[in-house]
C-alpha atoms as a PDB file:
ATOM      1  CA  UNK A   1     -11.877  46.604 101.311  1.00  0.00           C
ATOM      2  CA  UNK A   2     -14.681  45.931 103.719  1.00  0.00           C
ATOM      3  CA  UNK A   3     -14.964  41.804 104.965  1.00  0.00           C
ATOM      4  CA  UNK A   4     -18.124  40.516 103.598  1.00  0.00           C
ATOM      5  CA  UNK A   5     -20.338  39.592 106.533  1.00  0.00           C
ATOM      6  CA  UNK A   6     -22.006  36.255 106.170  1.00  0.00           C
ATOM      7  CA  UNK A   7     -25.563  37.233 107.427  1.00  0.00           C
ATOM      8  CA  UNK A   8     -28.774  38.040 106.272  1.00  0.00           C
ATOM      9  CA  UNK A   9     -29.124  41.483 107.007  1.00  0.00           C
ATOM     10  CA  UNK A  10     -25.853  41.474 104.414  1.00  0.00           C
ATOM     11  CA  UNK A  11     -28.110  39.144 102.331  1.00  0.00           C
ATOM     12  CA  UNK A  12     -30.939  41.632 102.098  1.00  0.00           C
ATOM     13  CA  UNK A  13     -28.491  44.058 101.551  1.00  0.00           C
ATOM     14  CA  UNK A  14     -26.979  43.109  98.500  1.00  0.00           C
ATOM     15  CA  UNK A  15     -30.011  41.411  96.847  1.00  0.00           C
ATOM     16  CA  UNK A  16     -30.946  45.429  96.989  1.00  0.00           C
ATOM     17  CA  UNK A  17     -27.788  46.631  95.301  1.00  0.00           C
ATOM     18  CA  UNK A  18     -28.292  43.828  92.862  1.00  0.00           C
ATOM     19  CA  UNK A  19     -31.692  45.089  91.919  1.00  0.00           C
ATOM     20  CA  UNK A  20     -30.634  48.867  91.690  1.00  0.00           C
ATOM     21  CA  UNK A  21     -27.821  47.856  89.450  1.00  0.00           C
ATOM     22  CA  UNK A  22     -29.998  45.744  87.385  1.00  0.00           C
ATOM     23  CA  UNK A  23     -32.721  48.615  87.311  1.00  0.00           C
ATOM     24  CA  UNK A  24     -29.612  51.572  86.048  1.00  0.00           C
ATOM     25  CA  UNK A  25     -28.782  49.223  82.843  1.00  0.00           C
ATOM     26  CA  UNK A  26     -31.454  49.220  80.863  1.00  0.00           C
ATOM     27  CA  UNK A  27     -31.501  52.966  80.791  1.00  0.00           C
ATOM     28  CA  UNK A  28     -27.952  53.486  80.475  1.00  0.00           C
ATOM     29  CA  UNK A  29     -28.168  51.203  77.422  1.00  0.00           C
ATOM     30  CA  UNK A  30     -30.845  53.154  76.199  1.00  0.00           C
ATOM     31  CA  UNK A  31     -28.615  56.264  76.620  1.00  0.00           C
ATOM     32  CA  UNK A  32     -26.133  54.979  74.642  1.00  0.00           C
ATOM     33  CA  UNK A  33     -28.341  54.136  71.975  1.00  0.00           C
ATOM     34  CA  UNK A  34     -29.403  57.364  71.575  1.00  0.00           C
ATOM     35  CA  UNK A  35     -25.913  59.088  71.861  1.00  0.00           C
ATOM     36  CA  UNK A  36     -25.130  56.823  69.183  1.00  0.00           C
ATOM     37  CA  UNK A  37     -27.570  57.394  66.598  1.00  0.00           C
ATOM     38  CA  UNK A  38     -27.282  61.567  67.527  1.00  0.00           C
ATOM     39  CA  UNK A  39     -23.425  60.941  66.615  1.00  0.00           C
ATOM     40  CA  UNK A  40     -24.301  58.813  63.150  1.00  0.00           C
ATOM     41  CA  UNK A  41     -26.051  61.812  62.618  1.00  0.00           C
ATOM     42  CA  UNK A  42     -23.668  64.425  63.240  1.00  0.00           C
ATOM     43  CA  UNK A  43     -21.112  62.290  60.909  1.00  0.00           C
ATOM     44  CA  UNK A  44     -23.632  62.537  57.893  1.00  0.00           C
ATOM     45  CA  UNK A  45     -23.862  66.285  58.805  1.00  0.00           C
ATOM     46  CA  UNK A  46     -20.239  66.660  58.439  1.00  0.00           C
ATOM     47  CA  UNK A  47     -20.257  64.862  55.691  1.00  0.00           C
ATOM     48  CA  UNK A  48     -22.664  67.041  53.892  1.00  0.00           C
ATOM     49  CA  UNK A  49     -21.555  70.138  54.902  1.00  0.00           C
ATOM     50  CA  UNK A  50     -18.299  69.087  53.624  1.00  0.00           C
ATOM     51  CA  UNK A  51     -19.439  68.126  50.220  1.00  0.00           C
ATOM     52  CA  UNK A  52     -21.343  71.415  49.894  1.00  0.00           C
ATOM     53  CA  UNK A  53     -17.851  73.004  50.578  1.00  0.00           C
ATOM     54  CA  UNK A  54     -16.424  70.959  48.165  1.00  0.00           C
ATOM     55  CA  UNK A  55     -19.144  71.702  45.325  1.00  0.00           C
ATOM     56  CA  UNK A  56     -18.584  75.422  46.229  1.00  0.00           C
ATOM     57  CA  UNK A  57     -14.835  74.853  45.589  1.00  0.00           C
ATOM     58  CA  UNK A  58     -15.287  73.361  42.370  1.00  0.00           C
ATOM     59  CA  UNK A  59     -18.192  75.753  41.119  1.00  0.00           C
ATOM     60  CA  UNK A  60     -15.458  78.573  41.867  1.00  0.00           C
ATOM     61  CA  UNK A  61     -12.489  76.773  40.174  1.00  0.00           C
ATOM     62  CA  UNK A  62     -14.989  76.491  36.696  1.00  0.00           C
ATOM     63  CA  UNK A  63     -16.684  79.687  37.079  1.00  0.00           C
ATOM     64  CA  UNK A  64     -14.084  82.240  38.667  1.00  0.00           C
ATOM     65  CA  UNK A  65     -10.427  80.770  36.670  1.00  0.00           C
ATOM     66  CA  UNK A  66      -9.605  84.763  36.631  1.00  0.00           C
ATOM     67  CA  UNK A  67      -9.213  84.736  40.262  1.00  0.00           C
ATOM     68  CA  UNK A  68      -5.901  83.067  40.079  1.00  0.00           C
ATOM     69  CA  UNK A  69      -4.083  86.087  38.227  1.00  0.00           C
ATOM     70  CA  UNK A  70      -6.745  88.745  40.486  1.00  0.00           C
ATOM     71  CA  UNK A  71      -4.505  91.366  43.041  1.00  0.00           C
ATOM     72  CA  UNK A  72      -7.396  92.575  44.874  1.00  0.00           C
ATOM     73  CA  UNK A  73      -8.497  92.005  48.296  1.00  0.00           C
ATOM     74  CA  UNK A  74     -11.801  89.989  48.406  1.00  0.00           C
ATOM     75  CA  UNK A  75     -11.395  88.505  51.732  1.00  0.00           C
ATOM     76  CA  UNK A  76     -12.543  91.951  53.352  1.00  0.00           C
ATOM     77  CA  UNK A  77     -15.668  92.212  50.854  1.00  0.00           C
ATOM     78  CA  UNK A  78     -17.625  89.296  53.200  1.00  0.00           C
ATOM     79  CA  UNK A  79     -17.313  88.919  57.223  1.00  0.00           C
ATOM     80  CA  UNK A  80     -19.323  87.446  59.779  1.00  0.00           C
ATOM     81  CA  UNK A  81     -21.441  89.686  61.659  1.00  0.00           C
ATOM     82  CA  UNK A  82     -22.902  87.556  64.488  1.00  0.00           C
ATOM     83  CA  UNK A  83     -23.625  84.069  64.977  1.00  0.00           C
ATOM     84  CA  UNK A  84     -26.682  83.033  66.856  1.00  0.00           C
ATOM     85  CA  UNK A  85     -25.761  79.872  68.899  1.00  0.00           C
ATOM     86  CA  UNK A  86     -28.173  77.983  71.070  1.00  0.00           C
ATOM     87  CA  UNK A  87     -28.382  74.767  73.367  1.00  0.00           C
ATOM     88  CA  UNK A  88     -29.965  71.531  72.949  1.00  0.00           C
ATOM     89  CA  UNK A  89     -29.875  68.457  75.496  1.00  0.00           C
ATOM     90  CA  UNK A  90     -29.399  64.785  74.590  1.00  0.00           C
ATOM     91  CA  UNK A  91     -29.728  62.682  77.097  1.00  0.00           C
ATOM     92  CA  UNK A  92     -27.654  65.224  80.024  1.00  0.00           C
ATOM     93  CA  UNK A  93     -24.967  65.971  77.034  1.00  0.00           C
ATOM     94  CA  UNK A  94     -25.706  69.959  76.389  1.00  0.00           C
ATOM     95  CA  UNK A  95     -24.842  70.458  72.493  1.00  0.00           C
ATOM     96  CA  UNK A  96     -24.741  73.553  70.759  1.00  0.00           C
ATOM     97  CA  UNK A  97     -26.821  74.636  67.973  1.00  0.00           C
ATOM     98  CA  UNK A  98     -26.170  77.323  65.330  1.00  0.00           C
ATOM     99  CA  UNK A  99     -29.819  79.293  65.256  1.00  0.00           C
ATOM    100  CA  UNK A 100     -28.826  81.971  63.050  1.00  0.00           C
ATOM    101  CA  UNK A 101     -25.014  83.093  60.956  1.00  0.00           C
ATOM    102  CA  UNK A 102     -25.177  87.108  60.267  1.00  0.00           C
ATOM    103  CA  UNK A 103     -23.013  87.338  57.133  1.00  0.00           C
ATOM    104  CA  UNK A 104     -22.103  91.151  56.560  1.00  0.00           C
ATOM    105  CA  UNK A 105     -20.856  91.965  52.745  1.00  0.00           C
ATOM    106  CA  UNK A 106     -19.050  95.470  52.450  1.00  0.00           C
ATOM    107  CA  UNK A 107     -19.998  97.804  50.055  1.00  0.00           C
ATOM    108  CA  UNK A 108     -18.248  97.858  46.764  1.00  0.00           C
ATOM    109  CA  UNK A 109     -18.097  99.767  43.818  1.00  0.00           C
ATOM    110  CA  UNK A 110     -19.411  97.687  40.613  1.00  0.00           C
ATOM    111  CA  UNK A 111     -18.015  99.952  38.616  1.00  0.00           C
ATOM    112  CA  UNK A 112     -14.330  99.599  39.950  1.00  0.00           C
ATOM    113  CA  UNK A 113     -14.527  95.910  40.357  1.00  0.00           C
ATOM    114  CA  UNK A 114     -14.728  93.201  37.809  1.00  0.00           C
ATOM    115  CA  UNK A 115     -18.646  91.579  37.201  1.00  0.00           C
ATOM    116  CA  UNK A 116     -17.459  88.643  38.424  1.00  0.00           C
ATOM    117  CA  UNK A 117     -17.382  89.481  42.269  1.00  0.00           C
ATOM    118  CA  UNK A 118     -20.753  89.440  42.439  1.00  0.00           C
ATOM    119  CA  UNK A 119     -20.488  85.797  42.215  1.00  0.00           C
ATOM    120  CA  UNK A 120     -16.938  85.484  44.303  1.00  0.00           C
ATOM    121  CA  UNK A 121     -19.159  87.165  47.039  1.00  0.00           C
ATOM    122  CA  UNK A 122     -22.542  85.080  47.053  1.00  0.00           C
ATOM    123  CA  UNK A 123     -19.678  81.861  47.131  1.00  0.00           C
ATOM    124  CA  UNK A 124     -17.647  83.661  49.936  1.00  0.00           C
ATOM    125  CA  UNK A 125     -20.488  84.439  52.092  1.00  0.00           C
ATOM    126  CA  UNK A 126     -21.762  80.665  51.359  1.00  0.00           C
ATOM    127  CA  UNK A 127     -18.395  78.891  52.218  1.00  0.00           C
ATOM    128  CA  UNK A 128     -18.230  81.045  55.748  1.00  0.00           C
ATOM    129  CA  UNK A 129     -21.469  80.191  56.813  1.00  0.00           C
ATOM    130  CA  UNK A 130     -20.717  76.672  56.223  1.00  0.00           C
ATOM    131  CA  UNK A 131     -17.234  76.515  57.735  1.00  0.00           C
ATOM    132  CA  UNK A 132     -19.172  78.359  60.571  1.00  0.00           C
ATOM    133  CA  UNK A 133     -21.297  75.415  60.759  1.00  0.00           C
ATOM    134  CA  UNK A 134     -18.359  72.602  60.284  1.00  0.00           C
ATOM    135  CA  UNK A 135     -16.949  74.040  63.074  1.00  0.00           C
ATOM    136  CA  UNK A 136     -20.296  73.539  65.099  1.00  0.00           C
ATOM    137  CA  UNK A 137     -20.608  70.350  63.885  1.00  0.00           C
ATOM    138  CA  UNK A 138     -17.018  69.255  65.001  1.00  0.00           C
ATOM    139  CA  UNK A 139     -17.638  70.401  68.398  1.00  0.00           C
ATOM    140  CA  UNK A 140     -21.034  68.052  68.871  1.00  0.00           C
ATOM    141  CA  UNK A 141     -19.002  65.182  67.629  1.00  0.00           C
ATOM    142  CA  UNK A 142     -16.638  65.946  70.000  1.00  0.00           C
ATOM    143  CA  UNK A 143     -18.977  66.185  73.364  1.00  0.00           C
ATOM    144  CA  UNK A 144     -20.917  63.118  71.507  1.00  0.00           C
ATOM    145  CA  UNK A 145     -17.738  60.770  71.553  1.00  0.00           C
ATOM    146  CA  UNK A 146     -17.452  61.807  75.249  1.00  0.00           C
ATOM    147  CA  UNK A 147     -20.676  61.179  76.698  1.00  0.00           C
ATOM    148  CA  UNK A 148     -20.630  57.755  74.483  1.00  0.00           C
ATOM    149  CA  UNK A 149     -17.074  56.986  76.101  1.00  0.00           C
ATOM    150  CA  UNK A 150     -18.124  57.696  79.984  1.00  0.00           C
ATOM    151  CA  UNK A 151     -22.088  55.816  78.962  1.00  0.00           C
ATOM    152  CA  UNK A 152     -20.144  53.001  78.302  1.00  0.00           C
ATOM    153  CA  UNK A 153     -17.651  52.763  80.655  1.00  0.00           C
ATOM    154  CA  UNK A 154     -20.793  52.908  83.282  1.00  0.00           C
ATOM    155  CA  UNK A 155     -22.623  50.463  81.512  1.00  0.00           C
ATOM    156  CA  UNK A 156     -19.458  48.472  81.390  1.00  0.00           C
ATOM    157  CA  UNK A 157     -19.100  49.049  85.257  1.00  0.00           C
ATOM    158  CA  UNK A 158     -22.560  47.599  86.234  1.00  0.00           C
ATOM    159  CA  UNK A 159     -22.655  45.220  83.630  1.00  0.00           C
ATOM    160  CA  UNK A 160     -19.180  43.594  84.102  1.00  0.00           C
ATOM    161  CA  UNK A 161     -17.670  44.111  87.378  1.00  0.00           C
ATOM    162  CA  UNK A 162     -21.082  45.992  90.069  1.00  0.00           C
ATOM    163  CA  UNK A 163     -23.471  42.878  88.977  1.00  0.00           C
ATOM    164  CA  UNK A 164     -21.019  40.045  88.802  1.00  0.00           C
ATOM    165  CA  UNK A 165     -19.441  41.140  92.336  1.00  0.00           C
ATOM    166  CA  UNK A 166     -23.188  41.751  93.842  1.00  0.00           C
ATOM    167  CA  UNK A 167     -24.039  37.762  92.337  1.00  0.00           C
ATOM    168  CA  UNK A 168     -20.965  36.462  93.622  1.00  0.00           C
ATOM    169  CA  UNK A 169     -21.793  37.984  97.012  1.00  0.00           C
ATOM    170  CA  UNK A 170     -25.105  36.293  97.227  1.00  0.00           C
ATOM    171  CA  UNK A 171     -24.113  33.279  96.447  1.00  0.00           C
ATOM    172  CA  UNK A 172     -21.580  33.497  99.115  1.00  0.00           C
ATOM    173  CA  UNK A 173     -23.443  34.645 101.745  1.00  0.00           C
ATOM    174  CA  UNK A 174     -26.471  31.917 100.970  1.00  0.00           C
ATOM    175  CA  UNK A 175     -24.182  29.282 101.008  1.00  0.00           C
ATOM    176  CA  UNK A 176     -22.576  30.444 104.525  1.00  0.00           C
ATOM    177  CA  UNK A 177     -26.209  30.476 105.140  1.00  0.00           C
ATOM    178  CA  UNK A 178     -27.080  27.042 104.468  1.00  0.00           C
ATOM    179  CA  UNK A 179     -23.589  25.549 105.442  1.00  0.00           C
ATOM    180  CA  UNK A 180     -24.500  27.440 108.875  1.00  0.00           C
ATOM    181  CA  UNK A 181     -27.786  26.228 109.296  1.00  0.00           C
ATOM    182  CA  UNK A 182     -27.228  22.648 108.118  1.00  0.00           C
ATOM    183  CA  UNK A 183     -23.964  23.176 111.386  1.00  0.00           C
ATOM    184  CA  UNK A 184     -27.124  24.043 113.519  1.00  0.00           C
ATOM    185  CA  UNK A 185     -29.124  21.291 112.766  1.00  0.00           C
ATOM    186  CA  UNK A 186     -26.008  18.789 113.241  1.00  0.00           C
ATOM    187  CA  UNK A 187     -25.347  20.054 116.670  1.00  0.00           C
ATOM    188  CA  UNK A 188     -28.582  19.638 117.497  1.00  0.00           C
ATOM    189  CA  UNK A 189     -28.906  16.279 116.686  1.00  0.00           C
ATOM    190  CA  UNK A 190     -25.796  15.563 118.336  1.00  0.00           C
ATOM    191  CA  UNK A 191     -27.235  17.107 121.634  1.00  0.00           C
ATOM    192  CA  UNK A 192     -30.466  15.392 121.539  1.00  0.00           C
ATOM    193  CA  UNK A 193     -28.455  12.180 121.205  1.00  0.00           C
ATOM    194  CA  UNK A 194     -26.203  13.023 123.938  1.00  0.00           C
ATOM    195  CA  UNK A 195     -29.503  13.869 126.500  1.00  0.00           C
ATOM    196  CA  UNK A 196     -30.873  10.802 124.838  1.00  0.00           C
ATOM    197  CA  UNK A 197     -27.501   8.640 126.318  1.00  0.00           C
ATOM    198  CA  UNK A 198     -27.442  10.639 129.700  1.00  0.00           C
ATOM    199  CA  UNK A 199     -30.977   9.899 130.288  1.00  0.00           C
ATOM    200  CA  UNK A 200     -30.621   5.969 130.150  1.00  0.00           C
END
């Protein structure tokens, strides 16, 4: 590390540093507010989605009992046939979007399959687009907890260790300052007095 020099070109110096670092906190603060409430929102999303997945679950259990005993395939009657993803920026943090989920059912016989699928397809079709959506969901939360971890480890870095260090430097160097100048004026006394002796 670089000696601190005791002058006022150093002064000037670090009274700018002090006033950049000052300037960078109030928005970094305010970036972290904002990544903040994004991610409270992202949690109730999750939490939503999750319930809807849950009321699916249970609407299927009471309606659909018969698919317990069933042997036929209804995983292959519903797919996804796309899904439409876009980007949105918070605050420098890009975070995807889900514009559009293209669900593709297969074509079935009614005749050769129970009533019933009708309704195990509409929930199918329901409970991919959603999972399709957890999944998006997840992965905001995810890039949200990181730009709110490096926010505040920056705001953390000016606040607790640039700032401090740029005050402590000031008052150093202002005190080196003084001590310096009140040396100056001292000698000078003690000169005077001196030509003040040698001219008697």
């Amino acid at each position: 590390m670089a000696k601190l020099a005791l002058n006022k070109s150093t002064l000037n110096h670090e009274q700018q540093r002090l006033k950049s670092f000052r300037q960078f906190v109030p928005a970094l603060d305010l970036k972290r507010k904002q990544i903040l409430a994004a991610r409270v929102k992202t949690r109730h999303q999750l939490s939503d989605l999750q319930q809807q997945i849950d009321a699916i679950e249970a609407a299927v259990a009471e309606q659909l009992p018969m698919l317990a005993g069933t042997q036929l395939a209804l995983g292959e009657l519903v797919r996804v046939d796309g899904v439409d993803r876009q980007v949105e920026n918070l605050v420098g943090i890009e975070l995807p979007v889900v514009a559009d989920i293209r669900i593709d059912r297969a074509q079935y016989s009614r005749l050769a399959l129970p009533q019933w699928v009708d309704v195990m397809v509409q929930h199918l079709a329901r409970m991919l687009e959603l999972k399709i959506r957890i999944q998006n969901e997840q992965v905001r939360l995810d890039r949200l907890e990181a730009g709110l971890q490096k926010t505040t480890q920056r705001l953390n870095l000016f606040d607790k260790v640039l700032i401090p260090k740029a005050e402590k430097n000031i008052r150093r160097i202002r005190i080196a300052l003084s001590d310096a100048e009140r040396a100056g004026v001292v000698r000078a006394k003690i000169a005077k007095n001196k030509r003040a002796r040698m001219a008697v």
